[in-house]
N, C-alpha and C. Protein backbone atom coordinates (compact mmCIF):
# COMPACT_ATOMS: atom_id res chain seq x y z
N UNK A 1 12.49 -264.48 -4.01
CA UNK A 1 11.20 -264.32 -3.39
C UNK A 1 10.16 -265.01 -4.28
N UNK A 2 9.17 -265.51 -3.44
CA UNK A 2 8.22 -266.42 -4.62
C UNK A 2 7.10 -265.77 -4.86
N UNK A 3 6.54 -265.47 -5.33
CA UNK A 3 5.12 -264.73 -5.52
C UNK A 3 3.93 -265.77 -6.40
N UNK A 4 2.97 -266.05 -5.35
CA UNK A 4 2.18 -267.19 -5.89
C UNK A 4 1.49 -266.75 -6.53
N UNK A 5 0.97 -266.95 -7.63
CA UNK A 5 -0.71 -266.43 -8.78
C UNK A 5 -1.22 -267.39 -9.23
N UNK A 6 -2.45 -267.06 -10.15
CA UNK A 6 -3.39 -268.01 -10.30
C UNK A 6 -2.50 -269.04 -11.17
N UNK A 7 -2.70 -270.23 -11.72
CA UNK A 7 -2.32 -271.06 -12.33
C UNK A 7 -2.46 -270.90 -13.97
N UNK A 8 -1.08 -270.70 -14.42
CA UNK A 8 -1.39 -270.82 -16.03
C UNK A 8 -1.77 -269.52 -16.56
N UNK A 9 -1.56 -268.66 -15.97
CA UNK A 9 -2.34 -266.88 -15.93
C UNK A 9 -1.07 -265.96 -16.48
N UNK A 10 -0.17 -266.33 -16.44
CA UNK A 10 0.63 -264.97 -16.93
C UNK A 10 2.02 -266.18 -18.15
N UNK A 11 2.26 -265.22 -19.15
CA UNK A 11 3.01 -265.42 -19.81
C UNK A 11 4.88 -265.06 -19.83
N UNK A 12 5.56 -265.39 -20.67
CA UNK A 12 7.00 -264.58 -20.37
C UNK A 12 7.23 -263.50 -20.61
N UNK A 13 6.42 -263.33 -22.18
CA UNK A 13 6.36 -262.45 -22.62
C UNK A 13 5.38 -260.99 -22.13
N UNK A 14 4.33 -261.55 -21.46
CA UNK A 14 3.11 -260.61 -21.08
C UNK A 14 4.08 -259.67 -19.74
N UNK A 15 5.27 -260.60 -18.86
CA UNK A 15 5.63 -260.36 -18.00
C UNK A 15 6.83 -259.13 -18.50
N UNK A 16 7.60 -259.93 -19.30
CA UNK A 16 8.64 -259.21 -19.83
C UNK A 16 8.06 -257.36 -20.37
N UNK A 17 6.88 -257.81 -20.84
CA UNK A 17 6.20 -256.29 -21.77
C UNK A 17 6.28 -255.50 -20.43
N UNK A 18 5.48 -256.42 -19.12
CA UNK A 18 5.19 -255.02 -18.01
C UNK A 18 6.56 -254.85 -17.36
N UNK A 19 7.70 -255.64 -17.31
CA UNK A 19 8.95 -255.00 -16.49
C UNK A 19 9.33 -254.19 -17.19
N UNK A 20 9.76 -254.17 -18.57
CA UNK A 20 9.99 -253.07 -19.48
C UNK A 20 9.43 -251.56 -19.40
N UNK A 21 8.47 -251.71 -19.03
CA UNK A 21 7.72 -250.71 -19.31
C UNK A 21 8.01 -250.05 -17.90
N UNK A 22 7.92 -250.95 -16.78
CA UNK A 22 8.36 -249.84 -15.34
C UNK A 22 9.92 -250.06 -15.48
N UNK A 23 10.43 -250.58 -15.40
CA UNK A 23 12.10 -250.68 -15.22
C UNK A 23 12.97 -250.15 -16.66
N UNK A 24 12.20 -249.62 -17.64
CA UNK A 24 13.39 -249.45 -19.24
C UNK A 24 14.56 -248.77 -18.45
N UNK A 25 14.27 -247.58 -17.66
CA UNK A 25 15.52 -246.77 -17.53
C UNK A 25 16.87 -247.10 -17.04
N UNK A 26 16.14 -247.95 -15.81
CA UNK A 26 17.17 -248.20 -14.95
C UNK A 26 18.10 -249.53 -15.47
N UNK A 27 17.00 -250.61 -15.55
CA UNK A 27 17.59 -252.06 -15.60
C UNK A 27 17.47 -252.29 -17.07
N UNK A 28 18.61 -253.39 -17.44
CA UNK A 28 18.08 -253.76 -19.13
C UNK A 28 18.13 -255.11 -18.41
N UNK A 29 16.49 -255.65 -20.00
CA UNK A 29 16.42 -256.73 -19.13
C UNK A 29 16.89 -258.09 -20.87
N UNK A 30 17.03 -258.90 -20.51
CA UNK A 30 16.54 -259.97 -21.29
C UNK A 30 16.38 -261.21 -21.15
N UNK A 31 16.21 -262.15 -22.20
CA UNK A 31 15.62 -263.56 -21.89
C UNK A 31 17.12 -264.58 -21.97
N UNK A 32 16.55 -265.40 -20.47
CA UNK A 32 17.69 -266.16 -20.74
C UNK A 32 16.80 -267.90 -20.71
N UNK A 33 16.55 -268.46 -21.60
CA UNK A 33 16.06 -269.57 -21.55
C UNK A 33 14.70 -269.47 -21.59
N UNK A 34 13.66 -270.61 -21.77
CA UNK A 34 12.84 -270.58 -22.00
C UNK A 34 11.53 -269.93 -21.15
N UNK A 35 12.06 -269.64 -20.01
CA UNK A 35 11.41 -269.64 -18.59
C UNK A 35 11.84 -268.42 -17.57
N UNK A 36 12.35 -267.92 -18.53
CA UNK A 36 13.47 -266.94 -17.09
C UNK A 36 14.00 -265.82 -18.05
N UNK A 37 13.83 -264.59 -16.84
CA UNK A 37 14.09 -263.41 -17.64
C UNK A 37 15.17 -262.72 -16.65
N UNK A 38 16.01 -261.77 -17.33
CA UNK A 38 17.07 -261.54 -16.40
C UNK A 38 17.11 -260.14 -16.13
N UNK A 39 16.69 -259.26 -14.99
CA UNK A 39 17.05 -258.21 -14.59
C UNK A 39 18.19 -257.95 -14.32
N UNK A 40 19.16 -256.97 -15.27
CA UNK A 40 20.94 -256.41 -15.06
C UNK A 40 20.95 -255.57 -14.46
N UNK A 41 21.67 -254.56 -13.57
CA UNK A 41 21.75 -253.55 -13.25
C UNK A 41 23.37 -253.35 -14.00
N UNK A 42 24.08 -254.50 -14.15
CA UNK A 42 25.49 -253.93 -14.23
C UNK A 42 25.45 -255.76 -15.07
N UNK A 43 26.67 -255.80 -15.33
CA UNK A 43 27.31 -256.91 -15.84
C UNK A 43 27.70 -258.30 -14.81
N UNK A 44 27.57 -257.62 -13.51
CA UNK A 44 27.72 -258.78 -11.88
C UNK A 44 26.33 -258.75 -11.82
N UNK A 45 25.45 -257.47 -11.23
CA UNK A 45 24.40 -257.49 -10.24
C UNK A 45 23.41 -257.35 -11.01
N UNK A 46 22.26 -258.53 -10.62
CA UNK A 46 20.62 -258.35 -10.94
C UNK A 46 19.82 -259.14 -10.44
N UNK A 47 19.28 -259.75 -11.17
CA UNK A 47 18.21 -260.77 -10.58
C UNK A 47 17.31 -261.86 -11.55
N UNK A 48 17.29 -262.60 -11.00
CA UNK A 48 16.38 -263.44 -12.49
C UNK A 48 14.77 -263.73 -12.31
N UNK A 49 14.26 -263.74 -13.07
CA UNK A 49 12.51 -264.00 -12.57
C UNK A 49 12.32 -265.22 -13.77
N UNK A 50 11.70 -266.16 -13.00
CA UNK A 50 11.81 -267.38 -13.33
C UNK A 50 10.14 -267.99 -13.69
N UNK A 51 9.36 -267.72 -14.37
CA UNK A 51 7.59 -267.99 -14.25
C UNK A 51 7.35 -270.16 -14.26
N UNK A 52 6.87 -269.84 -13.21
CA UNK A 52 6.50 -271.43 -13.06
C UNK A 52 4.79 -271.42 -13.03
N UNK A 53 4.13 -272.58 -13.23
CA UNK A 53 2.71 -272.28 -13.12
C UNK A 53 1.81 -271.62 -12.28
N UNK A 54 2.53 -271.73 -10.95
CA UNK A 54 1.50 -271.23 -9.55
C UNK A 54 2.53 -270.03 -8.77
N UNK A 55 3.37 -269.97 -10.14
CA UNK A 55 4.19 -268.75 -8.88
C UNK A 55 5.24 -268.08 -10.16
N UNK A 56 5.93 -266.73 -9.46
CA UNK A 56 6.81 -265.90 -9.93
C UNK A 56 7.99 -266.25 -9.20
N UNK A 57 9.15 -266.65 -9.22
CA UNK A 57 10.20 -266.51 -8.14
C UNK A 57 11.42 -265.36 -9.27
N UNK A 58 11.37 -264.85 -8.07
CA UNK A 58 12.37 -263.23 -8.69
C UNK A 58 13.91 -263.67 -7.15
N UNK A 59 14.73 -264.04 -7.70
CA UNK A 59 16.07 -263.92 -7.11
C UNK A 59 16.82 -263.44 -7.61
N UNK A 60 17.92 -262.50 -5.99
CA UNK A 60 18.77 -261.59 -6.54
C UNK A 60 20.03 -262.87 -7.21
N UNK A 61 21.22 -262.30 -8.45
CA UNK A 61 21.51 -263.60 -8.62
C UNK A 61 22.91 -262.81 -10.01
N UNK A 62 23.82 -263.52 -10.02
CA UNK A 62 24.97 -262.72 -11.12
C UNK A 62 23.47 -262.48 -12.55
N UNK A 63 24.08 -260.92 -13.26
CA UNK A 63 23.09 -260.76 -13.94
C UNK A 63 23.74 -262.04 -15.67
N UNK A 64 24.45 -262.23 -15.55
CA UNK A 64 25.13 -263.41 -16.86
C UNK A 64 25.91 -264.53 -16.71
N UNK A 65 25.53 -265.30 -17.00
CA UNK A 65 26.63 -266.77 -16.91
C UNK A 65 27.96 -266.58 -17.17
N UNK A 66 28.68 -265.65 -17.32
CA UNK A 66 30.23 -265.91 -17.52
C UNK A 66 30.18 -265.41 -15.99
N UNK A 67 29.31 -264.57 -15.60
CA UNK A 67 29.94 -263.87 -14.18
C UNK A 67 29.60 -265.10 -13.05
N UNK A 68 28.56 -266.03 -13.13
CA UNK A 68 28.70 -266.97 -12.62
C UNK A 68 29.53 -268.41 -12.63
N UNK A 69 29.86 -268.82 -13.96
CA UNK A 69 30.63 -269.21 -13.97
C UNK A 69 31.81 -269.17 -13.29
N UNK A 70 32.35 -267.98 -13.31
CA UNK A 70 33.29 -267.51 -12.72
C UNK A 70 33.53 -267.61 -11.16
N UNK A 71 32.41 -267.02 -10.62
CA UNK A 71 31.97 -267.05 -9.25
C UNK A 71 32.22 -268.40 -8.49
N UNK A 72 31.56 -269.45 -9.48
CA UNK A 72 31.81 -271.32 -9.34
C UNK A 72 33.12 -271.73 -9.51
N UNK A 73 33.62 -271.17 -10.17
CA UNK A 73 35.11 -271.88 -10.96
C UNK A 73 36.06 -271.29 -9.37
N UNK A 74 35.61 -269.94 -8.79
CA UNK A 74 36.17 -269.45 -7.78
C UNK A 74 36.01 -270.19 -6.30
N UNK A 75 35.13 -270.84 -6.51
CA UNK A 75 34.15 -271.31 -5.30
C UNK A 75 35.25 -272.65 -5.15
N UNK A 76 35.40 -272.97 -6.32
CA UNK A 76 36.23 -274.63 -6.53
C UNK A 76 37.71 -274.45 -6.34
N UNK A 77 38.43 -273.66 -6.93
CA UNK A 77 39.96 -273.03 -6.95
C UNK A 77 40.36 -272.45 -5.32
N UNK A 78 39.15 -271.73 -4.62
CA UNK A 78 40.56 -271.08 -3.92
C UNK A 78 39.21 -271.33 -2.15
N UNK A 79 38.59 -272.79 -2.78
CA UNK A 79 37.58 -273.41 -1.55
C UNK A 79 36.52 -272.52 -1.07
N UNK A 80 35.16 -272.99 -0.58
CA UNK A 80 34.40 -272.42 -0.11
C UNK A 80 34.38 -270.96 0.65
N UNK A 81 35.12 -270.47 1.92
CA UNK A 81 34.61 -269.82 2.54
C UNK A 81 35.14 -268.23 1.95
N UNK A 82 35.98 -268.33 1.38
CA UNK A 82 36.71 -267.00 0.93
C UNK A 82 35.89 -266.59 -0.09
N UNK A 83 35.35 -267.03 -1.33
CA UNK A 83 34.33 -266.60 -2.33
C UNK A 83 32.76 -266.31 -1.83
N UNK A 84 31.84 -266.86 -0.83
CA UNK A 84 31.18 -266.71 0.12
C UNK A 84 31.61 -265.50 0.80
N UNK A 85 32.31 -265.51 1.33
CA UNK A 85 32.09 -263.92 2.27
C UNK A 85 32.44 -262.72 1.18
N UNK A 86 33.17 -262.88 0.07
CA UNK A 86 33.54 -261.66 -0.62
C UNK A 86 32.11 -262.37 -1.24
N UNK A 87 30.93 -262.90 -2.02
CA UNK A 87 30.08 -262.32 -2.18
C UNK A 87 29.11 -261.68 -1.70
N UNK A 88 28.83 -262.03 0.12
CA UNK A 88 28.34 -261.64 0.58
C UNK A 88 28.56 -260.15 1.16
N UNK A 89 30.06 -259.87 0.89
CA UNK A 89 29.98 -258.20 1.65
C UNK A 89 29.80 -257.74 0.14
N UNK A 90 30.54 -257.87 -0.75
CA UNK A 90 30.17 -257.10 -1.95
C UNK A 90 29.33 -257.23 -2.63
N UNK A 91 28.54 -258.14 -3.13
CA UNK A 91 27.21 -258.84 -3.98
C UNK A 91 25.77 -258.60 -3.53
N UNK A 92 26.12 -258.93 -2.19
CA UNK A 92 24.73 -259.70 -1.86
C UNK A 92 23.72 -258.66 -1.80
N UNK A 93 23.57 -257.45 -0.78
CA UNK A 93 23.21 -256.26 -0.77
C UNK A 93 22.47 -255.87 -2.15
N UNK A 94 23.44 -255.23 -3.16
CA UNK A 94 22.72 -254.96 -4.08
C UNK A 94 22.32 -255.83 -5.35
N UNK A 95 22.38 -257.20 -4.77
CA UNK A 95 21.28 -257.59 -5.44
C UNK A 95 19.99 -257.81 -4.93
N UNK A 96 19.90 -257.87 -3.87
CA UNK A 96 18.34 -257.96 -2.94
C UNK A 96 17.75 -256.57 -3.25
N UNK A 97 18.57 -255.51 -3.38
CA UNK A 97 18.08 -254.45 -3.89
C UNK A 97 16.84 -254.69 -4.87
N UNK A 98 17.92 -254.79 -6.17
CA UNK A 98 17.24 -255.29 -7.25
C UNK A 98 16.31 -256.08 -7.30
N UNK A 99 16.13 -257.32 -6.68
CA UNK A 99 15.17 -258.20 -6.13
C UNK A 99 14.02 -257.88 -5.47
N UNK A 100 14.13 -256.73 -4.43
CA UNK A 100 12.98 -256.12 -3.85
C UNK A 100 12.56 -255.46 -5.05
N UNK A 101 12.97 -254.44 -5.80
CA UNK A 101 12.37 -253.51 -6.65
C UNK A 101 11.53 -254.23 -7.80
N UNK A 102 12.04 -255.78 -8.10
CA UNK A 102 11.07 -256.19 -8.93
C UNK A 102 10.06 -256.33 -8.29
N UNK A 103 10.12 -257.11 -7.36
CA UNK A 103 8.85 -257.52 -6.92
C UNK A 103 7.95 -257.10 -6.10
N UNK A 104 8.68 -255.49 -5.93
CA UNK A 104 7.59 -254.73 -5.75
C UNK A 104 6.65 -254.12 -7.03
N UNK A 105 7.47 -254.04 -8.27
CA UNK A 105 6.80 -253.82 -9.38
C UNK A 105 6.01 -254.73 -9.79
N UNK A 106 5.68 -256.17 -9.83
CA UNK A 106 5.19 -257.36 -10.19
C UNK A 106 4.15 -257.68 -9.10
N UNK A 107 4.08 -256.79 -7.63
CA UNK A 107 3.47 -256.85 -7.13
C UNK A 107 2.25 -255.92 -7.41
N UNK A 108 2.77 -254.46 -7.51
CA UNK A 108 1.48 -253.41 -7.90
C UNK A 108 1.15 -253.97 -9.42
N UNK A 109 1.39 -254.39 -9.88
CA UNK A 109 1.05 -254.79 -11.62
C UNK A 109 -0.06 -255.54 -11.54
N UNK A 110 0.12 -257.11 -10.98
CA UNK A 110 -0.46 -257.99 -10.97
C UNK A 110 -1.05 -258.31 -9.21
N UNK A 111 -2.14 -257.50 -8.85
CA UNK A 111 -2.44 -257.31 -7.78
C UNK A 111 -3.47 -258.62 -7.76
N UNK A 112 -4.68 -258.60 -8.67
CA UNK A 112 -5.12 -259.54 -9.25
C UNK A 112 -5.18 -260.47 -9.31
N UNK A 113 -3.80 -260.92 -9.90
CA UNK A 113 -3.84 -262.38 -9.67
C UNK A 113 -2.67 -263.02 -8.71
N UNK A 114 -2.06 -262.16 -7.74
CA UNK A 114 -1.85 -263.13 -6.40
C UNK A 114 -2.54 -263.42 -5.61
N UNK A 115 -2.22 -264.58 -5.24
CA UNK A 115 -2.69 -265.46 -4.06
C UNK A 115 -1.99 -265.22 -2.92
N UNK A 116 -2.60 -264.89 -1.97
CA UNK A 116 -2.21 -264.63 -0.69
C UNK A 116 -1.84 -265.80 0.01
């Protein structure tokens, strides 16, 4: 989901302080790259929030690169449609979960500075 804001207005870190602070219990979060922070629920399922200048994009998404990796290496080995539907009945769901719940938190936070 993309969430547009003012330009140049929020940091990784400023972002990271407020998910922490609503999500410690549930989700652990951390940094993966310079730009992108990773909501876990589990070791498969979370979501990544990605800060670009004019926007937030929060997708549901494997919460670590070995689990994606994996997911790819599966995608290639045993062809498209069979890794696709087993992520979609088992995956997909609760990660949109996760995905809504950020950005409903990133929404009441930073009311401010979205752009409609």
């Amino acid at each position: 989901m993309k969430i547009k804001i003012k330009e140049n207005i929020l940091t990784r870190d400023e972002l990271m302080k407020t998910l922490s602070e609503a999500l410690k219990d549930k989700y652990n979060l951390s940094y993966r790259g310079k730009y992108m922070i990773v909501v876990a629920e589990t070791k498969i399922i979370g979501c990544t929030v990605m800060i670009r200048k004019k926007s937030i994009l929060v997708n549901g998404n494997f919460s670590t690169m070995k689990a994606q990796i994996i997911f790819t290496l599966l995608v290639v080995l045993l062809g498209f449609i069979i890794p696709i539907l087993v992520y979609f009945f088992v995956f997909h769901k609760k990660m949109k979960v996760v995905e809504k719940e950020v950005t409903e938190v990133l929404k009441d936070n930073y009311k401010a500075l979205i752009i409609e």
